[in-house]
PDB file of N, CA and C in Angstrom:
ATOM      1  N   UNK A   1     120.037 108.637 -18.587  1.00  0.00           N
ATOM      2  CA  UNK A   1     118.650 108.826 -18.183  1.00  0.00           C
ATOM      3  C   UNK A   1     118.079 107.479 -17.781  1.00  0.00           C
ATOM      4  N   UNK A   2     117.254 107.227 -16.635  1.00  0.00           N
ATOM      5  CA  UNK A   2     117.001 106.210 -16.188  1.00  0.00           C
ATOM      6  C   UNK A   2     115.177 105.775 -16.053  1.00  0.00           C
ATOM      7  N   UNK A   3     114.390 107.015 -16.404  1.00  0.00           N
ATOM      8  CA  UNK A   3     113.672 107.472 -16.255  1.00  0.00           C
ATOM      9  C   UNK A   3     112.616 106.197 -17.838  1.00  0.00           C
ATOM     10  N   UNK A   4     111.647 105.582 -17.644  1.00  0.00           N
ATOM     11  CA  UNK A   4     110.900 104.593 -18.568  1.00  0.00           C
ATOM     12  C   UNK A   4     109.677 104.525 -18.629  1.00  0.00           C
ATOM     13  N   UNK A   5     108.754 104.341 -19.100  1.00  0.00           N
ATOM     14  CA  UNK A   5     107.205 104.309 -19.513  1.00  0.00           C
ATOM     15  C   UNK A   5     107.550 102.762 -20.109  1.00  0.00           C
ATOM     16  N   UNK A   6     106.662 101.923 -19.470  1.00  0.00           N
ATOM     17  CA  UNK A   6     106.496 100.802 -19.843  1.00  0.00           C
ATOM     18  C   UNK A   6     105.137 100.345 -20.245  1.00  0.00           C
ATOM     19  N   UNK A   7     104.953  99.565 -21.544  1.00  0.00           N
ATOM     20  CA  UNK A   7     103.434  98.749 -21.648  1.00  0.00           C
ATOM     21  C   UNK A   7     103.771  97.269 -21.960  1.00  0.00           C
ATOM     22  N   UNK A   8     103.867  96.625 -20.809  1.00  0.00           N
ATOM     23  CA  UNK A   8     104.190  95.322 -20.815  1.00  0.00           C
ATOM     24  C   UNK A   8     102.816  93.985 -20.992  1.00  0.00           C
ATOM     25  N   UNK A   9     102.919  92.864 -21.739  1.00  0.00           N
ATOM     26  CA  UNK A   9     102.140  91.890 -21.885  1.00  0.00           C
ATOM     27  C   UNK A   9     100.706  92.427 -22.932  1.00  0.00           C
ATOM     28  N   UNK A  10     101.190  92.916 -23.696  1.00  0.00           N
ATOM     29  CA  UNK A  10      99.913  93.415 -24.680  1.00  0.00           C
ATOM     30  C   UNK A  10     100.053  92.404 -25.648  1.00  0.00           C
ATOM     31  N   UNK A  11      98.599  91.338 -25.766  1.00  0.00           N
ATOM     32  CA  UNK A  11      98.436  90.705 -26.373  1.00  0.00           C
ATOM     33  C   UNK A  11      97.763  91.294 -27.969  1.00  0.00           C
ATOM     34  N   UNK A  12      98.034  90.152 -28.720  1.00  0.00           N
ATOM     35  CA  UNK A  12      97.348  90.574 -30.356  1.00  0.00           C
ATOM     36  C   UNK A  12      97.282  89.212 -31.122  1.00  0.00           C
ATOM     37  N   UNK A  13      95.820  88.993 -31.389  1.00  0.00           N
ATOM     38  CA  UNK A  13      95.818  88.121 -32.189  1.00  0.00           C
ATOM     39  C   UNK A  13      96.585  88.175 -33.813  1.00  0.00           C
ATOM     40  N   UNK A  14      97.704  87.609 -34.069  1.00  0.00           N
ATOM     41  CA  UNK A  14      97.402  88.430 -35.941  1.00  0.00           C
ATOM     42  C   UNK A  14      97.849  86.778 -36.435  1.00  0.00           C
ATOM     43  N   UNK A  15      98.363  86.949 -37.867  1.00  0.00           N
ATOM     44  CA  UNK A  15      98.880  86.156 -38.513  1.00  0.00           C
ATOM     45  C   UNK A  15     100.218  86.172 -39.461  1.00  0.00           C
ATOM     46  N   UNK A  16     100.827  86.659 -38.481  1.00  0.00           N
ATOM     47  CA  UNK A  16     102.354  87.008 -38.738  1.00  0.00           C
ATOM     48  C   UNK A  16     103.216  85.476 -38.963  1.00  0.00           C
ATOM     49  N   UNK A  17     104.267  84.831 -39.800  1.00  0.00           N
ATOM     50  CA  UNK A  17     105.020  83.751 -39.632  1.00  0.00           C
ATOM     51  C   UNK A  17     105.233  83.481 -41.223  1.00  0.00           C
ATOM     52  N   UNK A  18     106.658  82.799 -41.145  1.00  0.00           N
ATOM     53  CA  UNK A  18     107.405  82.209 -42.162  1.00  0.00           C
ATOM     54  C   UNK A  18     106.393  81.431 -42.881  1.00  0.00           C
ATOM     55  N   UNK A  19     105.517  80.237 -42.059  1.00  0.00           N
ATOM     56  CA  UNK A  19     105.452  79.225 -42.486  1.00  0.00           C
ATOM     57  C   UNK A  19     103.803  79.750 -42.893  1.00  0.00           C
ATOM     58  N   UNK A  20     103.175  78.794 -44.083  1.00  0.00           N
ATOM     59  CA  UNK A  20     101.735  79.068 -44.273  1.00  0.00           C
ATOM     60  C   UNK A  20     100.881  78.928 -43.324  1.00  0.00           C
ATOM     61  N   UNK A  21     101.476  77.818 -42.895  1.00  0.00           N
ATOM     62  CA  UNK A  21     100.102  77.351 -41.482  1.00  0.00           C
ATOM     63  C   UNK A  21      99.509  78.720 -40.331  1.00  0.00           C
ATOM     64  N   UNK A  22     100.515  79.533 -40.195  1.00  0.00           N
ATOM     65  CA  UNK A  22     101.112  80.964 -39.694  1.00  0.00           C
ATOM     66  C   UNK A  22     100.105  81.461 -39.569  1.00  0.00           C
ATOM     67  N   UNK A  23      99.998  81.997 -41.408  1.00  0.00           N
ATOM     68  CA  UNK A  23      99.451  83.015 -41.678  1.00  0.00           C
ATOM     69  C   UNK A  23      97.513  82.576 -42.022  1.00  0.00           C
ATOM     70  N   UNK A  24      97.057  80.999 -42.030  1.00  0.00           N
ATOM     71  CA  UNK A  24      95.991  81.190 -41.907  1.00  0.00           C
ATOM     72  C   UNK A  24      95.547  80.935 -40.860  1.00  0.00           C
ATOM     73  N   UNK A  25      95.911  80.342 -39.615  1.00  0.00           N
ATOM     74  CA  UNK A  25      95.366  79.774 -38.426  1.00  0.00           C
ATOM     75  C   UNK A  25      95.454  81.203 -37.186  1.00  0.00           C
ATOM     76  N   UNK A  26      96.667  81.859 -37.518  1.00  0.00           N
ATOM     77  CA  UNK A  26      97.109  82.941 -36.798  1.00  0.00           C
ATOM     78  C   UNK A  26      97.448  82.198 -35.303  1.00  0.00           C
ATOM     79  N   UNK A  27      97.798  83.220 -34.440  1.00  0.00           N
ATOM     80  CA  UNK A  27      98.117  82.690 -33.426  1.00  0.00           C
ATOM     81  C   UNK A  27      98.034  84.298 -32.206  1.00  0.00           C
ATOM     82  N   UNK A  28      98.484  84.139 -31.175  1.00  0.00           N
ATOM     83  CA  UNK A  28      98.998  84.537 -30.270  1.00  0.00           C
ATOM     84  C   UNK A  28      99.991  85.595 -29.684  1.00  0.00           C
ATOM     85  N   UNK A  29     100.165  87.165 -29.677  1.00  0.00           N
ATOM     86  CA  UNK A  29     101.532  87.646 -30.001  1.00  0.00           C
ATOM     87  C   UNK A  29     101.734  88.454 -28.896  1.00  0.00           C
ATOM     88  N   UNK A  30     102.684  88.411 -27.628  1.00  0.00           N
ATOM     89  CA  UNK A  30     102.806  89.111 -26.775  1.00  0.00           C
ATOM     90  C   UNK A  30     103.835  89.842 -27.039  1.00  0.00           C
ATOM     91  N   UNK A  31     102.986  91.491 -26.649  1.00  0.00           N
ATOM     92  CA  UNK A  31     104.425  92.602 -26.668  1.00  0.00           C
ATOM     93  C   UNK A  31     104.576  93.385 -25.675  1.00  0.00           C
ATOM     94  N   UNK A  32     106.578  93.646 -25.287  1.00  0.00           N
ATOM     95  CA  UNK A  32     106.440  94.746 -24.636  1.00  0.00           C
ATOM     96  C   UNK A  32     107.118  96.108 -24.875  1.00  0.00           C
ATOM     97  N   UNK A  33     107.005  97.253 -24.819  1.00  0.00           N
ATOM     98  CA  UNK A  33     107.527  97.893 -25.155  1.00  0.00           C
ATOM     99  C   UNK A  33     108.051  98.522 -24.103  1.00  0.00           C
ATOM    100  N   UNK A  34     109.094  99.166 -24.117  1.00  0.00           N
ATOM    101  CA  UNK A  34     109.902 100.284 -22.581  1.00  0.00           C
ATOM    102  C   UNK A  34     110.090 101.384 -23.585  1.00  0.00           C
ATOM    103  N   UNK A  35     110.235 102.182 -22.936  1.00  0.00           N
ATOM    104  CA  UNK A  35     110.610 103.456 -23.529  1.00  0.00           C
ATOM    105  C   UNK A  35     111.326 104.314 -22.660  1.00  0.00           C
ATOM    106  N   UNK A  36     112.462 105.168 -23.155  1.00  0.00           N
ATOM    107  CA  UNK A  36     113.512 105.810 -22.146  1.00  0.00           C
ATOM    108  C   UNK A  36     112.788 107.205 -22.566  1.00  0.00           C
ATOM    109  N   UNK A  37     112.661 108.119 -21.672  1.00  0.00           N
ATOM    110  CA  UNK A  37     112.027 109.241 -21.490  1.00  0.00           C
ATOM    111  C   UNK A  37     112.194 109.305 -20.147  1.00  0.00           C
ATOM    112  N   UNK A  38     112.800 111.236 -20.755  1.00  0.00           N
ATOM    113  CA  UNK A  38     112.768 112.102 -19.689  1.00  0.00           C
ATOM    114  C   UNK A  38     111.496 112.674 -19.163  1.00  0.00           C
ATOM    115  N   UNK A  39     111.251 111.655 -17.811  1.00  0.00           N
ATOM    116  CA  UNK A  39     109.656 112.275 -16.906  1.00  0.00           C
ATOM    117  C   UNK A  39     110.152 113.604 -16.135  1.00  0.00           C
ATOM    118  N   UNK A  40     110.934 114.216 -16.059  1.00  0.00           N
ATOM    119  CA  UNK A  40     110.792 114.900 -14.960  1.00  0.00           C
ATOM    120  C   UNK A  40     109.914 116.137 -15.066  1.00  0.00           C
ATOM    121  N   UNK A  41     109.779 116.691 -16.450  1.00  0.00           N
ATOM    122  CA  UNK A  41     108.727 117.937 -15.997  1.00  0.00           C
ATOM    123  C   UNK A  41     107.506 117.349 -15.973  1.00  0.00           C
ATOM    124  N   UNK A  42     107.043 116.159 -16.726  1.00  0.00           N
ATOM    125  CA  UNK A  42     105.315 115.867 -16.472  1.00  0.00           C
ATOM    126  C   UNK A  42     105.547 115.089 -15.011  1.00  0.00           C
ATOM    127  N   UNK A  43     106.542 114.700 -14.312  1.00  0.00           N
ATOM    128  CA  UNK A  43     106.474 114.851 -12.648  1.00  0.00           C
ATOM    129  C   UNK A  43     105.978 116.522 -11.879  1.00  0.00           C
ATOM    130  N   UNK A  44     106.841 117.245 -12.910  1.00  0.00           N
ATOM    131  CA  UNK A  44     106.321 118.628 -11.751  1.00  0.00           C
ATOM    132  C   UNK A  44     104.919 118.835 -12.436  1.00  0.00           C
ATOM    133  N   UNK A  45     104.709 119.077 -13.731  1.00  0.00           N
ATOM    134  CA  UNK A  45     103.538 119.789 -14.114  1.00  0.00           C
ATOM    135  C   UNK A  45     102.256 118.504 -14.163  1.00  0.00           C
ATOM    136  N   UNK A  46     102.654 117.564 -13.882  1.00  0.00           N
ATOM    137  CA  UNK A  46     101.191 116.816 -13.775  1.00  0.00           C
ATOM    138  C   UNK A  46     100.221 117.165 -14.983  1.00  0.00           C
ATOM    139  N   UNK A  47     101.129 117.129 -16.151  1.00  0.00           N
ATOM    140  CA  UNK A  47     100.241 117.319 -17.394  1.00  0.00           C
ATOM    141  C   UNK A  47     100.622 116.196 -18.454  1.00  0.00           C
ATOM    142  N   UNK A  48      99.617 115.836 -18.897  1.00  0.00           N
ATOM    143  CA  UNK A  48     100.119 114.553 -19.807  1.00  0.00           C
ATOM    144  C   UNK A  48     100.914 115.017 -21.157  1.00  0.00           C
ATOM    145  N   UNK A  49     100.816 116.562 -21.557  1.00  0.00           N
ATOM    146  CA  UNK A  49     101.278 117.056 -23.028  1.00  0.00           C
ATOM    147  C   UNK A  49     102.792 116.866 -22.789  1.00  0.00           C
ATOM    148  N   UNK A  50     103.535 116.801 -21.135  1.00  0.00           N
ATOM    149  CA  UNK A  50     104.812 116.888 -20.783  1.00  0.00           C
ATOM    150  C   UNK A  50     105.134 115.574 -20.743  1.00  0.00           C
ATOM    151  N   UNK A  51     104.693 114.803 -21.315  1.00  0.00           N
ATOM    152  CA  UNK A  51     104.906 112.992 -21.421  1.00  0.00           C
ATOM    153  C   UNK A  51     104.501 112.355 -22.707  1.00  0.00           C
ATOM    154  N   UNK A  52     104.761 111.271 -22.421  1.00  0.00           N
ATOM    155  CA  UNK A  52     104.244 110.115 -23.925  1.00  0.00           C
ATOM    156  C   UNK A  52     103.237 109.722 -23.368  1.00  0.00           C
ATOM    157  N   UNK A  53     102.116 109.980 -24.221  1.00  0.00           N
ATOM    158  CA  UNK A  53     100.489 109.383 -23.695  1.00  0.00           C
ATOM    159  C   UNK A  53     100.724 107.584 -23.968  1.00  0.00           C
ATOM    160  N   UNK A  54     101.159 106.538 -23.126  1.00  0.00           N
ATOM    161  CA  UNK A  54     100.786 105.170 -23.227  1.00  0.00           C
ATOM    162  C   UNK A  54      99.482 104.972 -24.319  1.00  0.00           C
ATOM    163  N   UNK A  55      98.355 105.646 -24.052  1.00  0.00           N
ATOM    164  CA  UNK A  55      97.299 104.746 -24.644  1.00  0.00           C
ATOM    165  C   UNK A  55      97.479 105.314 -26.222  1.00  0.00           C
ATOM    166  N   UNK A  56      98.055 106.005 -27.244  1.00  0.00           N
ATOM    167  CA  UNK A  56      98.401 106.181 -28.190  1.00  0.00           C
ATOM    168  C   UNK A  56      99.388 105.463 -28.202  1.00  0.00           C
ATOM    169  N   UNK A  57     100.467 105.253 -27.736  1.00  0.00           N
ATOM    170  CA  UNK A  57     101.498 104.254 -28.173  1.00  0.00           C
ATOM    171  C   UNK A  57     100.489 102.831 -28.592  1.00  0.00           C
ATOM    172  N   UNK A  58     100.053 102.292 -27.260  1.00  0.00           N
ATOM    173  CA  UNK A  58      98.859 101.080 -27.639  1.00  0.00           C
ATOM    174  C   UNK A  58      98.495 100.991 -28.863  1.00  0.00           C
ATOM    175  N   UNK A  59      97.882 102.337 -29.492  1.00  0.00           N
ATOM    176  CA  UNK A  59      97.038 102.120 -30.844  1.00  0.00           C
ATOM    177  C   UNK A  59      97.718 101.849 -31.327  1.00  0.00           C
ATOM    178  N   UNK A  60      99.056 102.723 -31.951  1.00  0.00           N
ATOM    179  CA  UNK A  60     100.185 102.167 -32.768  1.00  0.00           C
ATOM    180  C   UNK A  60     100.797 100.776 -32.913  1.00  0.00           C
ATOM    181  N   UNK A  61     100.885 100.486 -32.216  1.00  0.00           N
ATOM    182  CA  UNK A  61     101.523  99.380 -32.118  1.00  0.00           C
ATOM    183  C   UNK A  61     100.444  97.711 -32.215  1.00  0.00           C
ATOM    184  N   UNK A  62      98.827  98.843 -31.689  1.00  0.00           N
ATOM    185  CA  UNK A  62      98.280  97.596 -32.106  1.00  0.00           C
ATOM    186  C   UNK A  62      97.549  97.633 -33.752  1.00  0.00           C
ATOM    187  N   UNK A  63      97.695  98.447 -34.005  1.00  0.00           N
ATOM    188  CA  UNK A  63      97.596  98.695 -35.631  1.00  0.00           C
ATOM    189  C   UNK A  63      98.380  97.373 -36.630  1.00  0.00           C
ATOM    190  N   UNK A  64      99.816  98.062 -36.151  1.00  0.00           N
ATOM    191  CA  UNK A  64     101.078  97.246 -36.749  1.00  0.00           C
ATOM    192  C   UNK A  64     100.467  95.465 -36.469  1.00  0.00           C
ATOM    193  N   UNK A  65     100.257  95.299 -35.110  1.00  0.00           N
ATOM    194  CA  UNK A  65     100.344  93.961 -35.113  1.00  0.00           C
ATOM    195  C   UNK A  65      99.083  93.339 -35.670  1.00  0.00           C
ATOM    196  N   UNK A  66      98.099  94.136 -35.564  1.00  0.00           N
ATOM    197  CA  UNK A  66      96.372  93.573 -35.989  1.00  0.00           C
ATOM    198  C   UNK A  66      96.796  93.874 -37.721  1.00  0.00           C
ATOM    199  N   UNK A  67      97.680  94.202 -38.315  1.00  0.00           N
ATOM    200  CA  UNK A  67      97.538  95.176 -39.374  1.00  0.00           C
ATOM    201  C   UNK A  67      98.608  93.641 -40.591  1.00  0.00           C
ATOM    202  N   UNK A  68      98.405  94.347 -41.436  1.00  0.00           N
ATOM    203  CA  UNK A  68      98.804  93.272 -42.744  1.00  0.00           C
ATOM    204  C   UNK A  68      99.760  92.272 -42.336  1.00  0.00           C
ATOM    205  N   UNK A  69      99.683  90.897 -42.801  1.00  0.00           N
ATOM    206  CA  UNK A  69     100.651  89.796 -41.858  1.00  0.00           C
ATOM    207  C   UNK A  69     101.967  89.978 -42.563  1.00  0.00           C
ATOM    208  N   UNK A  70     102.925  89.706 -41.748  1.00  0.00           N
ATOM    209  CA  UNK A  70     104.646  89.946 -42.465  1.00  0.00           C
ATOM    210  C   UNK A  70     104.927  88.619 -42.429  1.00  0.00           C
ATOM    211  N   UNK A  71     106.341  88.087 -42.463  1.00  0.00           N
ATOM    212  CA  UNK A  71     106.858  86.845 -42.614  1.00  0.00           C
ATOM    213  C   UNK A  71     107.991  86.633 -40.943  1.00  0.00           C
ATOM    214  N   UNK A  72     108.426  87.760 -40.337  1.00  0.00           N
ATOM    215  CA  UNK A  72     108.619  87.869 -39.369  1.00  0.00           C
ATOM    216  C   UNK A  72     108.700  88.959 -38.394  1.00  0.00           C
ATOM    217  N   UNK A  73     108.793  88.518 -36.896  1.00  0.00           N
ATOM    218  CA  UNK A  73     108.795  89.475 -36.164  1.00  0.00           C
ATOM    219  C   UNK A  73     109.914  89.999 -36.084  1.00  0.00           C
ATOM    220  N   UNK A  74     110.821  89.692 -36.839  1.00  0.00           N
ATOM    221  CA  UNK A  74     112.227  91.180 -36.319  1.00  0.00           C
ATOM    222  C   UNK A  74     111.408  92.276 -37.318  1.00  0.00           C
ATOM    223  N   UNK A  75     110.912  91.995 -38.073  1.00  0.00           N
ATOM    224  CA  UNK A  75     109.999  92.658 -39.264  1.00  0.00           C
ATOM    225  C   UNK A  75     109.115  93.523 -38.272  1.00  0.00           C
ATOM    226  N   UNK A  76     108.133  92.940 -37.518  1.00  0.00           N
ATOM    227  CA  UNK A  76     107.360  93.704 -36.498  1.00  0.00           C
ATOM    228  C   UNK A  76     107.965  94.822 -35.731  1.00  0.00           C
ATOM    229  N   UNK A  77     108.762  94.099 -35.389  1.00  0.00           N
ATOM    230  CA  UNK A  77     109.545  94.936 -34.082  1.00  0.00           C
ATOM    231  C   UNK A  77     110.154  96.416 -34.503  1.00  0.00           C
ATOM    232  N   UNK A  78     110.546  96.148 -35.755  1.00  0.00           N
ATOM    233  CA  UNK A  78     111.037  97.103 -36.596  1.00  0.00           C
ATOM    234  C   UNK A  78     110.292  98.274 -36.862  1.00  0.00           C
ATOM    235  N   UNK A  79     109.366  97.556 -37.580  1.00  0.00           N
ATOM    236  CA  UNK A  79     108.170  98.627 -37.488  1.00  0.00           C
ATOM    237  C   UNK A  79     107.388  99.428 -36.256  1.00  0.00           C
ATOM    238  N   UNK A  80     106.883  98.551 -35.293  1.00  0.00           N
ATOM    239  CA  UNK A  80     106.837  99.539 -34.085  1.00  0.00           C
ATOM    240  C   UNK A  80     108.040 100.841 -33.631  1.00  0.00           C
ATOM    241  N   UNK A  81     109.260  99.879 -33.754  1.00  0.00           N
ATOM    242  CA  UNK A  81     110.138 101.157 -32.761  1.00  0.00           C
ATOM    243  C   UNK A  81     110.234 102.408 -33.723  1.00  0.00           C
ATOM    244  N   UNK A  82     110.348 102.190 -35.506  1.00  0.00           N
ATOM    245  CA  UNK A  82     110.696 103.143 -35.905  1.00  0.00           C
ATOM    246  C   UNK A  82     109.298 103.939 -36.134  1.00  0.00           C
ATOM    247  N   UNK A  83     107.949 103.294 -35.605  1.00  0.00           N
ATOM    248  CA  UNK A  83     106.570 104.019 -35.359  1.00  0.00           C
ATOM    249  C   UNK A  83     106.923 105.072 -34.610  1.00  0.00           C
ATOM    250  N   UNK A  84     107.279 104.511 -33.338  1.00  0.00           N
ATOM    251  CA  UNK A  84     107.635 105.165 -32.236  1.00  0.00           C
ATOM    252  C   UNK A  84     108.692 106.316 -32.372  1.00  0.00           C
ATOM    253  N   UNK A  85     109.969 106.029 -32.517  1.00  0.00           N
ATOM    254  CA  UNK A  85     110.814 106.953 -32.691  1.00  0.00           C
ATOM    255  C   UNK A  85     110.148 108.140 -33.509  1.00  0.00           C
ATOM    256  N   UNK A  86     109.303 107.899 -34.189  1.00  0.00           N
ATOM    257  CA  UNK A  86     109.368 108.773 -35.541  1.00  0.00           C
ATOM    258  C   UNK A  86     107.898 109.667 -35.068  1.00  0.00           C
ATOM    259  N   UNK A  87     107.391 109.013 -33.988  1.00  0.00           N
ATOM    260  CA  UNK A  87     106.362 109.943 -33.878  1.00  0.00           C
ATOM    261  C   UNK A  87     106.199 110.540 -32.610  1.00  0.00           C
ATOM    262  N   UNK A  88     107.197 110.240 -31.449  1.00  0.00           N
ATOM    263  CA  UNK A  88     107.161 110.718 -30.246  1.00  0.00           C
ATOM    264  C   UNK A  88     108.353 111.172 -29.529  1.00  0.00           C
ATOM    265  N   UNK A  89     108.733 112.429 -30.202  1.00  0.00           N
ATOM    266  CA  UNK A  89     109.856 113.322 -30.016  1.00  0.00           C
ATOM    267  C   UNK A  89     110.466 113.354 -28.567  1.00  0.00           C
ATOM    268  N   UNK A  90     109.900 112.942 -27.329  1.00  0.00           N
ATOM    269  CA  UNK A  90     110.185 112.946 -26.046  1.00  0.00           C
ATOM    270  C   UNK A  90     111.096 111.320 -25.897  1.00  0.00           C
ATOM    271  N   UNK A  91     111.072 111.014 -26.652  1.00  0.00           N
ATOM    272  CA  UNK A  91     110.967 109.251 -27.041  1.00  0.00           C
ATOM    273  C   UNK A  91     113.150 109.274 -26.962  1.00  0.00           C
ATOM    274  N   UNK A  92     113.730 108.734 -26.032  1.00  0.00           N
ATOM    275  CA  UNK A  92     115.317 108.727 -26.705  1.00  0.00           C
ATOM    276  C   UNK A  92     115.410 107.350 -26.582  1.00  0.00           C
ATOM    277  N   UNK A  93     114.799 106.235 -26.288  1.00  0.00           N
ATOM    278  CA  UNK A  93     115.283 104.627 -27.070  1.00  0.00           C
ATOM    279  C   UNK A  93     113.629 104.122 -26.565  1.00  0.00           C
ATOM    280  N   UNK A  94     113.521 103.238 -27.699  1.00  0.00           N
ATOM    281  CA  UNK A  94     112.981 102.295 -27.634  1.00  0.00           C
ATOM    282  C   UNK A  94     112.900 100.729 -27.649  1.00  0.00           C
ATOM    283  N   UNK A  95     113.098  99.982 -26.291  1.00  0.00           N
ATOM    284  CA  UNK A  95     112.745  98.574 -26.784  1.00  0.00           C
ATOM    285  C   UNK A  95     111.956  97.654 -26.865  1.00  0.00           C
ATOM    286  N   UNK A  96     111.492  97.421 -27.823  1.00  0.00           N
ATOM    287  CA  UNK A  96     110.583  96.544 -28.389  1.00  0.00           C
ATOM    288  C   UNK A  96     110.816  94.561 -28.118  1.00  0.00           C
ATOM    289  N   UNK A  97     109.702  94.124 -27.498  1.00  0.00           N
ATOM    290  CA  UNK A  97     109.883  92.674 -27.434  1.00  0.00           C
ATOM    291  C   UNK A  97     108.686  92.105 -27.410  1.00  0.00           C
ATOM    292  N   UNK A  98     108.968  91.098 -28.665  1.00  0.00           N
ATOM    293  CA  UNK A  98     107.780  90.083 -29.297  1.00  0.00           C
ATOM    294  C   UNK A  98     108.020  88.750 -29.253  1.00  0.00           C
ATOM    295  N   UNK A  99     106.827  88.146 -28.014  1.00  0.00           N
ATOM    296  CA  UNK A  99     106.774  87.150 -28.643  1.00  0.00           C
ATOM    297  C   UNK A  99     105.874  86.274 -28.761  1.00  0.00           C
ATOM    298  N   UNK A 100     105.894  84.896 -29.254  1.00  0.00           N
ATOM    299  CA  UNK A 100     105.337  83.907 -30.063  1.00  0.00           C
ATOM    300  C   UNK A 100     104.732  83.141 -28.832  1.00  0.00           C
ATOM    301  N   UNK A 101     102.922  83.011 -28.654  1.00  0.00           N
ATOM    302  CA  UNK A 101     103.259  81.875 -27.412  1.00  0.00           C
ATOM    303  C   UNK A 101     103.167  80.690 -27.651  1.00  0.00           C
ATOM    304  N   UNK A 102     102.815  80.544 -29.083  1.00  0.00           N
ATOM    305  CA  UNK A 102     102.316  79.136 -29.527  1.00  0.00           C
ATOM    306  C   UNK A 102     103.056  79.210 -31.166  1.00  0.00           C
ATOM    307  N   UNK A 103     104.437  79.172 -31.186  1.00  0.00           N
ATOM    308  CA  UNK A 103     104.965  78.878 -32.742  1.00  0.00           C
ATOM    309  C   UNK A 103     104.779  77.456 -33.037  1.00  0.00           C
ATOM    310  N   UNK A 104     104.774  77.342 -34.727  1.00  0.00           N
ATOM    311  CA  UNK A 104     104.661  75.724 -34.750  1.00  0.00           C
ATOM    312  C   UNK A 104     105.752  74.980 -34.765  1.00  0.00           C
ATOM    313  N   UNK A 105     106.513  74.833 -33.827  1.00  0.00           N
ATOM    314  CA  UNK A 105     107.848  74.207 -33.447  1.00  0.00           C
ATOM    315  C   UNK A 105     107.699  73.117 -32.337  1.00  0.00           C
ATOM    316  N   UNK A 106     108.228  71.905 -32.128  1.00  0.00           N
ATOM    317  CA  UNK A 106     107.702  71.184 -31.178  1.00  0.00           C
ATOM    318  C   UNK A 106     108.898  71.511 -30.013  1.00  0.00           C
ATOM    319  N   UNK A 107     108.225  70.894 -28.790  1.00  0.00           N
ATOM    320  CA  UNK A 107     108.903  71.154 -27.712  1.00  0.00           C
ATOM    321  C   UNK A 107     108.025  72.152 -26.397  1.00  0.00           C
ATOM    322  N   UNK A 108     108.599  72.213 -25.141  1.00  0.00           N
ATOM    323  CA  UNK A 108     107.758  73.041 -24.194  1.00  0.00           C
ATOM    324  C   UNK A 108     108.665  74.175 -24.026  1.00  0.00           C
ATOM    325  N   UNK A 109     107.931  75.105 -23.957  1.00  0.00           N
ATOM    326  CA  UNK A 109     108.449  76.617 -23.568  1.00  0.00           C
ATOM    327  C   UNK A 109     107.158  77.650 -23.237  1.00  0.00           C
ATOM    328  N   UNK A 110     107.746  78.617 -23.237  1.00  0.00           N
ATOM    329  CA  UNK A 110     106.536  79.408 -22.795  1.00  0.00           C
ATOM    330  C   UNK A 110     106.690  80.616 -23.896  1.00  0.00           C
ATOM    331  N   UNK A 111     107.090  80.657 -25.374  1.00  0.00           N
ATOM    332  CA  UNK A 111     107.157  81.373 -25.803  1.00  0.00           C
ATOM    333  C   UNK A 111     108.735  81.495 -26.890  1.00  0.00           C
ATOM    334  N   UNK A 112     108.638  82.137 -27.305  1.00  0.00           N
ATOM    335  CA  UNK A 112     110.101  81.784 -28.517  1.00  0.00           C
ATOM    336  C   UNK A 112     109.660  83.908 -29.334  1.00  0.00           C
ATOM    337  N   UNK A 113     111.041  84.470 -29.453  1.00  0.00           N
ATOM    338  CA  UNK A 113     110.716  85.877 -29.756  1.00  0.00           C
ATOM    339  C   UNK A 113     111.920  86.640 -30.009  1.00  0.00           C
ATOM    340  N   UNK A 114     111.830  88.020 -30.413  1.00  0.00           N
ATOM    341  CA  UNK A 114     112.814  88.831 -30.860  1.00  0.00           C
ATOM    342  C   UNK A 114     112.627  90.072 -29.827  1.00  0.00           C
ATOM    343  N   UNK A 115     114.074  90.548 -29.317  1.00  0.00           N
ATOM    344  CA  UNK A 115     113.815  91.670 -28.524  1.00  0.00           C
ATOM    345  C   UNK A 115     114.789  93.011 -29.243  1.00  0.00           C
ATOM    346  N   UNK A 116     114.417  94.242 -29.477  1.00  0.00           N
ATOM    347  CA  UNK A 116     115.422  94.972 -30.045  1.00  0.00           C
ATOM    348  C   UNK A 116     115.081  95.981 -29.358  1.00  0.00           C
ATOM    349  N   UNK A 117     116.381  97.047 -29.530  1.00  0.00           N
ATOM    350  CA  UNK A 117     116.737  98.177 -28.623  1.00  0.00           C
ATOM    351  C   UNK A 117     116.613  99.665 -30.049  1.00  0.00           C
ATOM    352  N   UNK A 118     116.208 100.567 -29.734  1.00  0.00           N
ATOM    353  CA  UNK A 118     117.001 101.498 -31.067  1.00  0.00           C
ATOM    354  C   UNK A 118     116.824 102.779 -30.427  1.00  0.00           C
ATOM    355  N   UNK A 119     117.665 103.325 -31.199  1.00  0.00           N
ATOM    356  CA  UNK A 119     117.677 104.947 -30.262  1.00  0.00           C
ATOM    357  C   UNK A 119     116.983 105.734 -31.211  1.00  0.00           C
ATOM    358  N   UNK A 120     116.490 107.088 -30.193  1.00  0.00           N
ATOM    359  CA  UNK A 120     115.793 107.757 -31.535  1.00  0.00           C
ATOM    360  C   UNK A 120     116.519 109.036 -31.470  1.00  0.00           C
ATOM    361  N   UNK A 121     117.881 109.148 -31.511  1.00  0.00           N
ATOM    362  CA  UNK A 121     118.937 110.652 -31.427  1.00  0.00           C
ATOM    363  C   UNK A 121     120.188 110.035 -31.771  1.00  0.00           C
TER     364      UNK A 121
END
């Protein structure tokens, strides 16, 4: 199946990280999610009940990230996809990718992050 619903560059302030500085200053957290789903009947029927509504995925996921701080994002990531899997039956993989735009690590980049794949069948 080739067929994807994407919500790419969704920012979230939280205070997710190993280190203390992390968790009181917070920082910066870009996510994207893809999702493999079969569109073809909400192509014919032009009804959203025949699809994954995007703007509910959004909430979910911005729950998780606005929501109690963890120590890392494979931790995050985790939690979104198995959000996902577990609540959107049309749903057969999800991948999840987070990342950091400002970790406290020195050096230039545009970001430092975890990307994971999981199936939901």
């Amino acid at each position: 199946m080739s067929d994807t619903i994407f919500l790419n560059g969704l920012q979230f302030y939280g205070y997710h990280g190993a280190l203390p500085e992390e968790n009181k200053i917070g920082q910066i957290f870009i996510v994207d999610i893809t999702l493999s789903v079969d569109l073809t009947e909400a192509g014919k029927s032009d009804d959203v009940l025949d699809t994954v509504h995007y703007g509910e995925v959004f909430e979910d996921v911005k729950a998780i990230m606005e929501g109690s701080p963890v120590n890392l994002v494979e931790h995050l990531a985790e939690r979104i996809a198995k959000r996902i899997n577990s609540h959107y039956n049309r749903v057969m993989e999800t991948k999840v990718r987070i990342t950091k735009k400002n970790p406290p690590i020195q050096g230039h980049y545009d970001g430092v992050g975890v990307e994971i794949v999981r199936s939901n069948h």
